[in-house]
C-alpha atoms as a PDB file:
ATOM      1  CA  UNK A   1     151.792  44.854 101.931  1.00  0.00           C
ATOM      2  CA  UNK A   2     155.232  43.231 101.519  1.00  0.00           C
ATOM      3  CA  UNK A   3     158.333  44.367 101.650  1.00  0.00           C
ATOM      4  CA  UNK A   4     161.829  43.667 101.958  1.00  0.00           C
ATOM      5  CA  UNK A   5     163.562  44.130 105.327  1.00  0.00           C
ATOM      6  CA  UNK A   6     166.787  44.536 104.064  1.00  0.00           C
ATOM      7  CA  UNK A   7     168.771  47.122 105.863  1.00  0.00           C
ATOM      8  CA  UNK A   8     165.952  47.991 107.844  1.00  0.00           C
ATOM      9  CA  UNK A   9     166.209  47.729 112.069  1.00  0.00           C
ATOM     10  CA  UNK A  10     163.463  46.152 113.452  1.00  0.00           C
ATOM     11  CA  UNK A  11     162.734  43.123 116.883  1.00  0.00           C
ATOM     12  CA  UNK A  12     162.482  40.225 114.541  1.00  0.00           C
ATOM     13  CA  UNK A  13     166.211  41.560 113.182  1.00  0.00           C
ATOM     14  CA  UNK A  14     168.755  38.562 114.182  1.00  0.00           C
ATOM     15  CA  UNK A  15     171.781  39.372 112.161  1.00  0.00           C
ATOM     16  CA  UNK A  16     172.674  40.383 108.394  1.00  0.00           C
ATOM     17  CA  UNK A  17     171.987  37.489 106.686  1.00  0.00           C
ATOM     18  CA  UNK A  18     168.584  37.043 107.876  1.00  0.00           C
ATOM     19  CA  UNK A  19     167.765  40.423 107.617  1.00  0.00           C
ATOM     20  CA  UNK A  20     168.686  40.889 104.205  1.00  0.00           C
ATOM     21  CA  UNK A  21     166.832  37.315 103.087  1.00  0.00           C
ATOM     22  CA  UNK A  22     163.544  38.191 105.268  1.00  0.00           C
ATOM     23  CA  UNK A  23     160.833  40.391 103.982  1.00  0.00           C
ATOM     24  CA  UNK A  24     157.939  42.151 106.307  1.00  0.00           C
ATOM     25  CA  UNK A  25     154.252  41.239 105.238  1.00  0.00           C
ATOM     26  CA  UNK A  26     151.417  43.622 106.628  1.00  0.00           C
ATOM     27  CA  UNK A  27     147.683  43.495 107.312  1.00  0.00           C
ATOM     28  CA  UNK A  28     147.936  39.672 108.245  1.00  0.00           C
ATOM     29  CA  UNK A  29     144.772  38.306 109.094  1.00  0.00           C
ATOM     30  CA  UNK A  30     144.602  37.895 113.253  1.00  0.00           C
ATOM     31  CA  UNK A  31     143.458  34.534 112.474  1.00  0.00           C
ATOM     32  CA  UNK A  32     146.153  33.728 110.409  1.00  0.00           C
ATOM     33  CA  UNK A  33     148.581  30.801 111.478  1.00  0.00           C
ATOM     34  CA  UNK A  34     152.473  30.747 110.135  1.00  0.00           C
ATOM     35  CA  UNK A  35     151.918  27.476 107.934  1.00  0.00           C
ATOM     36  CA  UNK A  36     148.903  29.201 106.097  1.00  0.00           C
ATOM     37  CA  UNK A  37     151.768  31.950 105.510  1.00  0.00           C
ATOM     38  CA  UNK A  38     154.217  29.420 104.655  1.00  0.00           C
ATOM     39  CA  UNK A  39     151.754  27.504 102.341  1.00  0.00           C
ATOM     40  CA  UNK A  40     151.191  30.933 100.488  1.00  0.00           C
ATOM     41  CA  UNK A  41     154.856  31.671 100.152  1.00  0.00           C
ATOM     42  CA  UNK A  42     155.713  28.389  99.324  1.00  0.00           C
ATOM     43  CA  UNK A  43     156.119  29.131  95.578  1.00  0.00           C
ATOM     44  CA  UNK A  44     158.950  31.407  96.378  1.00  0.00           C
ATOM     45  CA  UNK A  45     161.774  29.608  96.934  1.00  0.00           C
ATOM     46  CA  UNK A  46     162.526  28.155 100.193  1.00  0.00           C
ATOM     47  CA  UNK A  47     161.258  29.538 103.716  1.00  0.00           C
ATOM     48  CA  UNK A  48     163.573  28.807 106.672  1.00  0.00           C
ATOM     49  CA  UNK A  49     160.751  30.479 109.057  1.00  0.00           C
ATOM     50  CA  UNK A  50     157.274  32.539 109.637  1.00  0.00           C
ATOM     51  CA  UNK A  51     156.928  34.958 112.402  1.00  0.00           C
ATOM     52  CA  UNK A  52     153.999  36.431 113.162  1.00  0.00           C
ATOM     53  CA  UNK A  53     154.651  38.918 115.441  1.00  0.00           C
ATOM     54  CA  UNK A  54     152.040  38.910 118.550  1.00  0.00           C
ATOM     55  CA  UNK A  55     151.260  41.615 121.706  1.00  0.00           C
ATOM     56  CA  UNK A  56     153.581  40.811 124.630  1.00  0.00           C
ATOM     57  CA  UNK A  57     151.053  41.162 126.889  1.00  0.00           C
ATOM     58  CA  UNK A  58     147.900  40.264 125.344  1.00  0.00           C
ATOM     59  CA  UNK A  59     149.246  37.394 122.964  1.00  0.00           C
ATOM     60  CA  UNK A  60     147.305  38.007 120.288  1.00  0.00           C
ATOM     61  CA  UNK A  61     148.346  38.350 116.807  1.00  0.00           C
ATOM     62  CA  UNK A  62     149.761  42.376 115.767  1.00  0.00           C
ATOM     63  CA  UNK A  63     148.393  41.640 112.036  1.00  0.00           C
ATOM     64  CA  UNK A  64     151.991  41.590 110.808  1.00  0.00           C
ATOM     65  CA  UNK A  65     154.285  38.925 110.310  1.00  0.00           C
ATOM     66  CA  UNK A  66     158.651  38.207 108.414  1.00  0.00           C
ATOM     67  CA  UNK A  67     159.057  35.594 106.514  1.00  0.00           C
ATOM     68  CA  UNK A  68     162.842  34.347 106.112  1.00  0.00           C
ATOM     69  CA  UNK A  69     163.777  33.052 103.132  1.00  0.00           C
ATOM     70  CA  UNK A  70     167.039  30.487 102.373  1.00  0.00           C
ATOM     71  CA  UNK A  71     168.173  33.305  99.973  1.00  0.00           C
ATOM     72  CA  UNK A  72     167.520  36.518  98.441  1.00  0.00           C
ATOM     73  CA  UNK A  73     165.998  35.161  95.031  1.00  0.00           C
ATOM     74  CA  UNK A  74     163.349  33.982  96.705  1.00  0.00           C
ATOM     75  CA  UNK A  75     162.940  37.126  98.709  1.00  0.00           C
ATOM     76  CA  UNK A  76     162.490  39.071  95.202  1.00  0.00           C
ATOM     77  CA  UNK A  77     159.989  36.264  94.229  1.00  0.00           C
ATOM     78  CA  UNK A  78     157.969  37.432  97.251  1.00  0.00           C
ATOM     79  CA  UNK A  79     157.891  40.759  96.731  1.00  0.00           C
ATOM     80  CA  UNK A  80     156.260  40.011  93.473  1.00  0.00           C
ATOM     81  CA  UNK A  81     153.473  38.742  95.341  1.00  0.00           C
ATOM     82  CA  UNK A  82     152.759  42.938  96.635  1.00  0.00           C
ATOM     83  CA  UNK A  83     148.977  43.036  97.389  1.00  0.00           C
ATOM     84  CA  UNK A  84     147.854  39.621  96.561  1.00  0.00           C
ATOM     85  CA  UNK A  85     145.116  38.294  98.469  1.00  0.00           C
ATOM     86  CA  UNK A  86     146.067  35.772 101.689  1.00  0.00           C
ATOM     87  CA  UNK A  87     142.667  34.354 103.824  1.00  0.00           C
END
């Protein structure tokens, strides 16, 4: 699942601009590491940073990560990639 997280109010939220060029991506593998996510997303357009969002106490992974984009044509290239297959 990916979506856009424009608008939306969420932790990973810094400020405007990054929330409007991030997007959310769900059911991320707990194995998953950010450049795999990167390398996936890399035909997007350009990815400023991966955050895979982990349990404060535990550490381990939530299965959810953003990925912020440079700008928002590369955050409509990613939603293009909806239900594609990562790991």
């Amino acid at each position: 699942e990916i979506s856009s997280t424009g608008g939306a109010s969420s932790a990973a939220d810094v400020g405007g601009a990054v929330e409007e060029n991030s997007v959310y991506v769900g059911q991320v593998d707990y194995a998953a590491k950010p450049d795999e996510l990167q390398a996936h997303f890399a035909s997007c357009g350009t990815i400023n940073r991966v955050t895979i969002l982990c349990n404060k106490i535990t550490g381990k992974p939530q299965g959810f990560a953003y990925i912020e984009f440079a700008d928002n044509e590369a955050v409509e290239n990613a939603l293009l990639l909806n239900e594609s297959l990562f790991k």
